[in-house]
C-alpha atoms as a PDB file:
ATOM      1  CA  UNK A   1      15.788 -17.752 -12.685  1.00  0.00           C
ATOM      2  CA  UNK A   2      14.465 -15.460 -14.792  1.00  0.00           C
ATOM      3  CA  UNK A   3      11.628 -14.803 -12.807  1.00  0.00           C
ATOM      4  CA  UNK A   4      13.302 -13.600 -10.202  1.00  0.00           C
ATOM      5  CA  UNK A   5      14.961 -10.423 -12.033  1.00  0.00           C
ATOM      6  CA  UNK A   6      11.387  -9.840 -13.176  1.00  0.00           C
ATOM      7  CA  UNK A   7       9.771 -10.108  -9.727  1.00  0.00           C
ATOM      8  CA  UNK A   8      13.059  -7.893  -8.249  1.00  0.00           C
ATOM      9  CA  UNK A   9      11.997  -5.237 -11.137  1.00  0.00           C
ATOM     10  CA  UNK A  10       8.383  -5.614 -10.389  1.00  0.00           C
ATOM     11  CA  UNK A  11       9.459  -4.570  -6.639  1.00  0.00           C
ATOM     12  CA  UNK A  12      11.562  -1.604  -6.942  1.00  0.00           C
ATOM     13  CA  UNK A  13       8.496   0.314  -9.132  1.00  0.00           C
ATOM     14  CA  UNK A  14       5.711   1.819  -7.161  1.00  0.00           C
ATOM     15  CA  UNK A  15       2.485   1.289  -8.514  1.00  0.00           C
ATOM     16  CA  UNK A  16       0.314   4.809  -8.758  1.00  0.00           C
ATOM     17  CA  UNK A  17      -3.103   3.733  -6.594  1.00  0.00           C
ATOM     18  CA  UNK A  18      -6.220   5.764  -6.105  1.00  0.00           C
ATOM     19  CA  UNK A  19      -8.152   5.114  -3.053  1.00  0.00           C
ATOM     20  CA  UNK A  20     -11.760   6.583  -2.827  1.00  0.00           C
ATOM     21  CA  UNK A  21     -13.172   6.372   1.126  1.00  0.00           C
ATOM     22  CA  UNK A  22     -16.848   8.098   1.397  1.00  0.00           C
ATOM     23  CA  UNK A  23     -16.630  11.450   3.052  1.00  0.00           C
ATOM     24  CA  UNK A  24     -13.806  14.406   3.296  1.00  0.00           C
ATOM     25  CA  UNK A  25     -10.467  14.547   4.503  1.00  0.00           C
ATOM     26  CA  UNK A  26      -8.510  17.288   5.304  1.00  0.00           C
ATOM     27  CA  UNK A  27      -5.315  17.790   3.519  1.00  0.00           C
ATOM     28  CA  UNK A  28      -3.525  17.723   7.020  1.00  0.00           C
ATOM     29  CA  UNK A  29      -3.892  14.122   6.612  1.00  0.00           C
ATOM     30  CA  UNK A  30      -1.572  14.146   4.169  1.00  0.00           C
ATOM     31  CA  UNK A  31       1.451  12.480   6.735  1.00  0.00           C
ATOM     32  CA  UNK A  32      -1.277  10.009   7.764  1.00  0.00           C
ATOM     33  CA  UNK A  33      -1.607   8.777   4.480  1.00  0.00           C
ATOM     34  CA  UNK A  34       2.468   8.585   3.803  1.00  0.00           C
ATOM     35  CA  UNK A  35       1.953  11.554   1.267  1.00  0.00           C
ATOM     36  CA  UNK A  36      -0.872  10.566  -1.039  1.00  0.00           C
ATOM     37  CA  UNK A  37      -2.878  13.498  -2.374  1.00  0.00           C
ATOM     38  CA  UNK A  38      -5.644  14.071  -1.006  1.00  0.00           C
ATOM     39  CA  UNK A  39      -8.423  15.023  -2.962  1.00  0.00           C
ATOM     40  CA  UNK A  40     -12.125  16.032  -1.817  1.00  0.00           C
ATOM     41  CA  UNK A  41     -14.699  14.900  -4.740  1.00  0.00           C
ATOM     42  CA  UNK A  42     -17.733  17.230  -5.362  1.00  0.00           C
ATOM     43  CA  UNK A  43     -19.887  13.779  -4.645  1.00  0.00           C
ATOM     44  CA  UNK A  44     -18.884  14.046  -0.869  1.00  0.00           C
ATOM     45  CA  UNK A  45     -15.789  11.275  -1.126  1.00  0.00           C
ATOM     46  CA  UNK A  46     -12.326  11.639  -0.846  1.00  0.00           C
ATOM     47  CA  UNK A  47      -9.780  10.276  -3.207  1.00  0.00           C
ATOM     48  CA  UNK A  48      -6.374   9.339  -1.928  1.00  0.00           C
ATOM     49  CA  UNK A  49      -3.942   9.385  -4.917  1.00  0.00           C
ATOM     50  CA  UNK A  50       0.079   8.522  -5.037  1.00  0.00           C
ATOM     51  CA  UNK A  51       2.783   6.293  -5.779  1.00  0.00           C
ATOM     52  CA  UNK A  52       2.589   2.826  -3.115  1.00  0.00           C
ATOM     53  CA  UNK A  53       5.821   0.838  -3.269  1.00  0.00           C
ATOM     54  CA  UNK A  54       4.194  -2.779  -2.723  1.00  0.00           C
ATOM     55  CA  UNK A  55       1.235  -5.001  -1.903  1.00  0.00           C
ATOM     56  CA  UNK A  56       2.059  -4.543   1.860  1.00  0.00           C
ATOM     57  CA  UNK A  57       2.388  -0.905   1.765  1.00  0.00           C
ATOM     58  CA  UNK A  58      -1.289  -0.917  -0.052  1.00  0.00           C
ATOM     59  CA  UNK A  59      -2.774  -2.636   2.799  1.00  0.00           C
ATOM     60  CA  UNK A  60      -1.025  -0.432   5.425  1.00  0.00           C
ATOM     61  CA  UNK A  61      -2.844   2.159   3.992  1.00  0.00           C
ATOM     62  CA  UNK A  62      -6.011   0.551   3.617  1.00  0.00           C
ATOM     63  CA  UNK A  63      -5.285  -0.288   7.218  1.00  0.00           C
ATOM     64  CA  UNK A  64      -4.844   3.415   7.901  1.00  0.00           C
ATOM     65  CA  UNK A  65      -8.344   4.098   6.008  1.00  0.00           C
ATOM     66  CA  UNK A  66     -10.221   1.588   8.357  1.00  0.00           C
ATOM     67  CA  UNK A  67      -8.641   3.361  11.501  1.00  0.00           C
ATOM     68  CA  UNK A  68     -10.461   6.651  10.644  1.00  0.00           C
ATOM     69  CA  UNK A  69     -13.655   5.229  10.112  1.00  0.00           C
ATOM     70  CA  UNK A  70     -13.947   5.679   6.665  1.00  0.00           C
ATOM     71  CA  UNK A  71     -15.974   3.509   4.223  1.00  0.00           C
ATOM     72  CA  UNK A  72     -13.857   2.344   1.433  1.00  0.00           C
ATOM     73  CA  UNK A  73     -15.600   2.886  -1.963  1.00  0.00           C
ATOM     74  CA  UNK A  74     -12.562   1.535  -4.494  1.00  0.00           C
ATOM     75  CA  UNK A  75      -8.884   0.773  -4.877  1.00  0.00           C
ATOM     76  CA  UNK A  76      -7.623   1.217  -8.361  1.00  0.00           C
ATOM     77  CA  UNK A  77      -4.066   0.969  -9.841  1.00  0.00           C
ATOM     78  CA  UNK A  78      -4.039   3.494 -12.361  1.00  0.00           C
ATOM     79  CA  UNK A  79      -1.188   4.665 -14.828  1.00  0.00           C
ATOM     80  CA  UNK A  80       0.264   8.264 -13.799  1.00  0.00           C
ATOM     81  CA  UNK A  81      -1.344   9.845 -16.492  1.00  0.00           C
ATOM     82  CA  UNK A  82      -4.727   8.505 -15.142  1.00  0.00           C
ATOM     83  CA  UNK A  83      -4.316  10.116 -11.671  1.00  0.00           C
ATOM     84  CA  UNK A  84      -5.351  13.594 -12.576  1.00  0.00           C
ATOM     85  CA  UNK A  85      -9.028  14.212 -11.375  1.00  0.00           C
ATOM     86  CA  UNK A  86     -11.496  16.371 -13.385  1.00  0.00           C
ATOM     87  CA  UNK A  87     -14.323  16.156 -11.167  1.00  0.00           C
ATOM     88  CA  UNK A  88     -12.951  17.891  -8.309  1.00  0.00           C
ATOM     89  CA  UNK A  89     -14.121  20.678  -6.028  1.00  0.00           C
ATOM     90  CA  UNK A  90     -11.904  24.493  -5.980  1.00  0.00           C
END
């Protein structure tokens, strides 16, 4: 039983992910991408940063990342404080 209050708990917290695809986005796909930040990388990729609520909401977006053609680089989990990008273009 406990393991169900856990797993309940586990739910209700979105994870912070950052997604890096190879090539730029525009920040109008912001809505696209269910309000991730969206980040253009110096290297010529795009990093897609925010809170996801759950496994199936990650692959949505993934999902969403294939549908634009895209190649995927990485998915990470990260903690908040991890999000913040110091490589990034003005």
């Amino acid at each position: 039983m406990s393991n169900e209050s856990n797993s309940s708990h586990e739910k209700a917290e979105s994870l912070i992910y950052q997604i890096r695809i190879k090539g730029h986005l525009d920040c109008k796909w912001a809505d696209w991408f269910a309000g991730l930040s969206i980040t253009s990388l110096e290297n010529g990729e795009t990093l897609l940063t925010g809170p996801v609520l759950d496994q199936a909401a990650l692959h949505g977006l993934l999902r969403k990342v294939r549908d634009v053609s895209l190649p995927l680089v990485a998915v990470m989990q990260v903690e908040p404080e991890q999000a913040e990008v110091p490589d990034v273009k003005p």
